[in-house]
Protein backbone atom coordinates (compact mmCIF):
# COMPACT_ATOMS: atom_id res chain seq x y z
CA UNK A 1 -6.97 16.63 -29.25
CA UNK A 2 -9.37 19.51 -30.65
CA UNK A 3 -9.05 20.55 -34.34
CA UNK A 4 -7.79 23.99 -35.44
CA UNK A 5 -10.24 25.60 -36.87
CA UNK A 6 -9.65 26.55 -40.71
CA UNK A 7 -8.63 30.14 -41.05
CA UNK A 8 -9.01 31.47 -44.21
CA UNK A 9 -7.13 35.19 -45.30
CA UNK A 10 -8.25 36.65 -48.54
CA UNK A 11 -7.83 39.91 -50.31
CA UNK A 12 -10.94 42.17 -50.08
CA UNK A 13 -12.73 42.40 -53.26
CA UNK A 14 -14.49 45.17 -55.05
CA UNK A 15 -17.76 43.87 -53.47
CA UNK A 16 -16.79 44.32 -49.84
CA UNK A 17 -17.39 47.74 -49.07
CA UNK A 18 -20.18 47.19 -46.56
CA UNK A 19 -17.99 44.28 -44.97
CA UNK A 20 -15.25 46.53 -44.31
CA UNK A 21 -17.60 48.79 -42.66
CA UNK A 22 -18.80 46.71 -40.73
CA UNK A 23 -15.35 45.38 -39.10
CA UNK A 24 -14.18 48.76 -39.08
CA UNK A 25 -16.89 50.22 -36.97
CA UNK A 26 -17.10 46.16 -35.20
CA UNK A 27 -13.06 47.07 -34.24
CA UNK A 28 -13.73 50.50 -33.00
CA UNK A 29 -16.15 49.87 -31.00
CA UNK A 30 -14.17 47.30 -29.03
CA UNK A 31 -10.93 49.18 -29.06
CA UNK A 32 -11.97 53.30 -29.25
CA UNK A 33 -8.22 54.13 -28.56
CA UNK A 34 -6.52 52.16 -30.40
CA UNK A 35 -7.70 53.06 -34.70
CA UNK A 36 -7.68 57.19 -34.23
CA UNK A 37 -10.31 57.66 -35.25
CA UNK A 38 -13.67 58.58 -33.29
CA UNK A 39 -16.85 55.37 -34.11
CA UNK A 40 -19.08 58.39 -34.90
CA UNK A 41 -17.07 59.70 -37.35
CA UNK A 42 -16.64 56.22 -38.50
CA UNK A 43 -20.43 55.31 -38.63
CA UNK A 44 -20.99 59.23 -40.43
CA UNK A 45 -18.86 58.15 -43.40
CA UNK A 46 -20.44 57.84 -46.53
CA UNK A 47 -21.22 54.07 -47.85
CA UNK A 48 -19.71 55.47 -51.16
CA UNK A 49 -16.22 56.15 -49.78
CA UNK A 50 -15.98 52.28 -48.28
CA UNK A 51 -17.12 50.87 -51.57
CA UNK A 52 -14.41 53.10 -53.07
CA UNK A 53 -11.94 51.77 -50.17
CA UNK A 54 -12.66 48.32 -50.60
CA UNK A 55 -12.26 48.67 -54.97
CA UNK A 56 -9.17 50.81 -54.25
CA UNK A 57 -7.88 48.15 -52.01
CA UNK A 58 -8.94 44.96 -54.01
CA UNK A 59 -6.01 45.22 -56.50
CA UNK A 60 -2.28 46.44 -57.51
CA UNK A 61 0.36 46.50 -54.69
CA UNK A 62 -0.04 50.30 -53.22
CA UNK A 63 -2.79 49.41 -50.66
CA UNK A 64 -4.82 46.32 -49.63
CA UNK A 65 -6.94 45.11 -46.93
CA UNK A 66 -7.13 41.11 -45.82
CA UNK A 67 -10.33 39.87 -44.19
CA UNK A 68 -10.17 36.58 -41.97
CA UNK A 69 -12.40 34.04 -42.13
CA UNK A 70 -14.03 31.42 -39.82
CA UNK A 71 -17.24 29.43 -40.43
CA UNK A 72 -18.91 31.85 -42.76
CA UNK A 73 -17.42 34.49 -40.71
CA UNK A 74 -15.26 37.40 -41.40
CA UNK A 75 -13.59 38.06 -37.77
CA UNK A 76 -10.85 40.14 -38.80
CA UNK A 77 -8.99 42.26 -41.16
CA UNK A 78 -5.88 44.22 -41.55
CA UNK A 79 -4.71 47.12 -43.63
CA UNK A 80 -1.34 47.22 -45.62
CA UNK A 81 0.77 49.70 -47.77
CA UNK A 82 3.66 50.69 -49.27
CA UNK A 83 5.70 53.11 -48.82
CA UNK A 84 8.54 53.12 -51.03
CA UNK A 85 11.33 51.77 -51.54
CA UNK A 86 10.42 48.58 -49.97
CA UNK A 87 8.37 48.94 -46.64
CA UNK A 88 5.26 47.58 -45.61
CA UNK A 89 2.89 49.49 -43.19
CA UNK A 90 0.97 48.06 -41.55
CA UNK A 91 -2.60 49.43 -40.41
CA UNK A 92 -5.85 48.72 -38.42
CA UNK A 93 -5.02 44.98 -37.55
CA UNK A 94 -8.19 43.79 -35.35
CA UNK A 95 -9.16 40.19 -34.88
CA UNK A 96 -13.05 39.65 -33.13
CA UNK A 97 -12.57 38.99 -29.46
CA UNK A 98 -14.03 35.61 -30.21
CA UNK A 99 -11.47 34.09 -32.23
CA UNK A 100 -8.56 35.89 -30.39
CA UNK A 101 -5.83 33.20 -29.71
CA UNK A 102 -6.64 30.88 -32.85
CA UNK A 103 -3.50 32.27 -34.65
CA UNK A 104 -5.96 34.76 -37.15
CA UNK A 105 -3.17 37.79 -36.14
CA UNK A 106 -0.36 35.74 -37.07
CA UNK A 107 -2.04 34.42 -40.10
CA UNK A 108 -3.15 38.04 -41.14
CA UNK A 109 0.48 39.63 -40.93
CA UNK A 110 1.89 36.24 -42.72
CA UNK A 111 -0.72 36.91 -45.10
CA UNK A 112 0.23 40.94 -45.85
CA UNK A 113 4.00 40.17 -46.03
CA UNK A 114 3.64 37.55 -48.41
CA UNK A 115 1.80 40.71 -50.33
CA UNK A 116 4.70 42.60 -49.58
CA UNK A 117 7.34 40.27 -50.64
CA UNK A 118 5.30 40.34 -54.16
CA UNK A 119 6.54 44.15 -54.60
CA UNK A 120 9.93 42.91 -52.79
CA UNK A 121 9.03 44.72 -49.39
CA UNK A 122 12.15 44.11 -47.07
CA UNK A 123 10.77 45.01 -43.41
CA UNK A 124 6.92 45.75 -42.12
CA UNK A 125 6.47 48.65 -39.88
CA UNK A 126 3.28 49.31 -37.65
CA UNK A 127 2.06 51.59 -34.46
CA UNK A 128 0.31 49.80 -31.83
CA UNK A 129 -1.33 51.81 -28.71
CA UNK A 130 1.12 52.33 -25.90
CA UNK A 131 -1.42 51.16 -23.67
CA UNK A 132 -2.60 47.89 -25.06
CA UNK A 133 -0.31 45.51 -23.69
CA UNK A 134 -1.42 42.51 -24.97
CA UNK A 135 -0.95 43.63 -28.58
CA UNK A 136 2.57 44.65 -27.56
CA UNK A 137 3.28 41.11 -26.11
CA UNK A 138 1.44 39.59 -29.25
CA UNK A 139 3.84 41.79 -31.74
CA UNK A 140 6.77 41.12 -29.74
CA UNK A 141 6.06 37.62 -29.87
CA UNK A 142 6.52 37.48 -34.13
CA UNK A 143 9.91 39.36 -33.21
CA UNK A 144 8.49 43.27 -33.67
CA UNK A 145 10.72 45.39 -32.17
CA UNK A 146 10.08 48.76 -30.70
CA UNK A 147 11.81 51.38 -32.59
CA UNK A 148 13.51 53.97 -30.57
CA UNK A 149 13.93 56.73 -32.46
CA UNK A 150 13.82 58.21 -36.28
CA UNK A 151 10.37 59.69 -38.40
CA UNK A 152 8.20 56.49 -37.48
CA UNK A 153 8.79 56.53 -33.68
CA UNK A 154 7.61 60.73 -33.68
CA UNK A 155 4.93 59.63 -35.46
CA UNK A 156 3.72 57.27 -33.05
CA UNK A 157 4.49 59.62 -30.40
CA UNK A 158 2.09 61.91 -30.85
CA UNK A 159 -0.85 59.31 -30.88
CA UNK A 160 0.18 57.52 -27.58
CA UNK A 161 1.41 54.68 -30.24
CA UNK A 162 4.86 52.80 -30.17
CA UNK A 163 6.47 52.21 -33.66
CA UNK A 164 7.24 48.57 -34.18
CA UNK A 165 9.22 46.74 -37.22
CA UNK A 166 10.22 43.23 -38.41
CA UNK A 167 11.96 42.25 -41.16
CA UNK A 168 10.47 40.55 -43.51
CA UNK A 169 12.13 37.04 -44.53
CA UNK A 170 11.36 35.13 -47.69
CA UNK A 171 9.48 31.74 -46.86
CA UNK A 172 11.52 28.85 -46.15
């Protein structure tokens, strides 16, 4: 039987602003439709604003980003943040096409809600491309369910993006 390999999710730190430029523009490029925004745009932002992004994100509970790691490698991040009273959104979840089906999705979101559940976040909401099936099937699978109506689904709406939600359940 072959190993799993040994996943590691961390926080970003103040330090990673050019790593979280380069998975941003990395996860773009492979999926144009599904971040909103355009990898020239993305490429034309200032270093400055993703060293702010990644020291923004590298402490307190309003915003964070989690970086995967494999051998040396960082092969995927995700974005989380709160929205009060107790939600967790979740944003710009991309895992390298290399290490797809190793279980780094599913150990990023475990990762963000156990940041969530340490501001007492009670359900994780996120808007996946209508079009990208497999993510669909992949958040259904971790029991994300479409939502049907309300301010989250009209957002999605006007992107081409369903609004999906869990609950989020303390460890057992």
């Amino acid at each position: 039987m072959e190993a799993t390999p040994a996943i590691r999710i961390r926080r970003i730190t103040r330090e990673d602003g050019l790593t979280l430029r380069d998975l941003r523009l990395r996860s773009i490029a492979d999926a144009p439709e599904a971040f909103g925004q355009p990898l020239e745009e993305a490429r034309g932002r200032p270093e400055k604003e993703w060293h702010r992004s990644a020291r923004q994100s590298s402490h307190g509970d309003n915003r964070t980003w989690l970086l995967a790691e494999l051998d040396r490698s960082v092969i995927g991040l995700v974005q989380g943040r709160k929205r009060r009273p107790r939600t967790l959104l979740l944003f710009s979840m991309w895992v390298d096409p290399s290490a797809r089906r190793l279980g780094v999705g599913r150990a990023l979101i475990d990762s963000l809600e156990s940041w969530g559940r340490g501001w007492d976040a009670s359900e994780t909401i996120l808007w996946v491309y209508g079009a990208n099936d497999d993510a669909i099937e992949f958040y259904r699978e971790l029991d994300f369910e479409v939502i049907e109506g309300g301010q989250d689904a009209e957002a999605g709406t006007r992107f081409g993006a369903l609004a999906m939600r869990r609950d989020i359940h303390s460890p057992v």
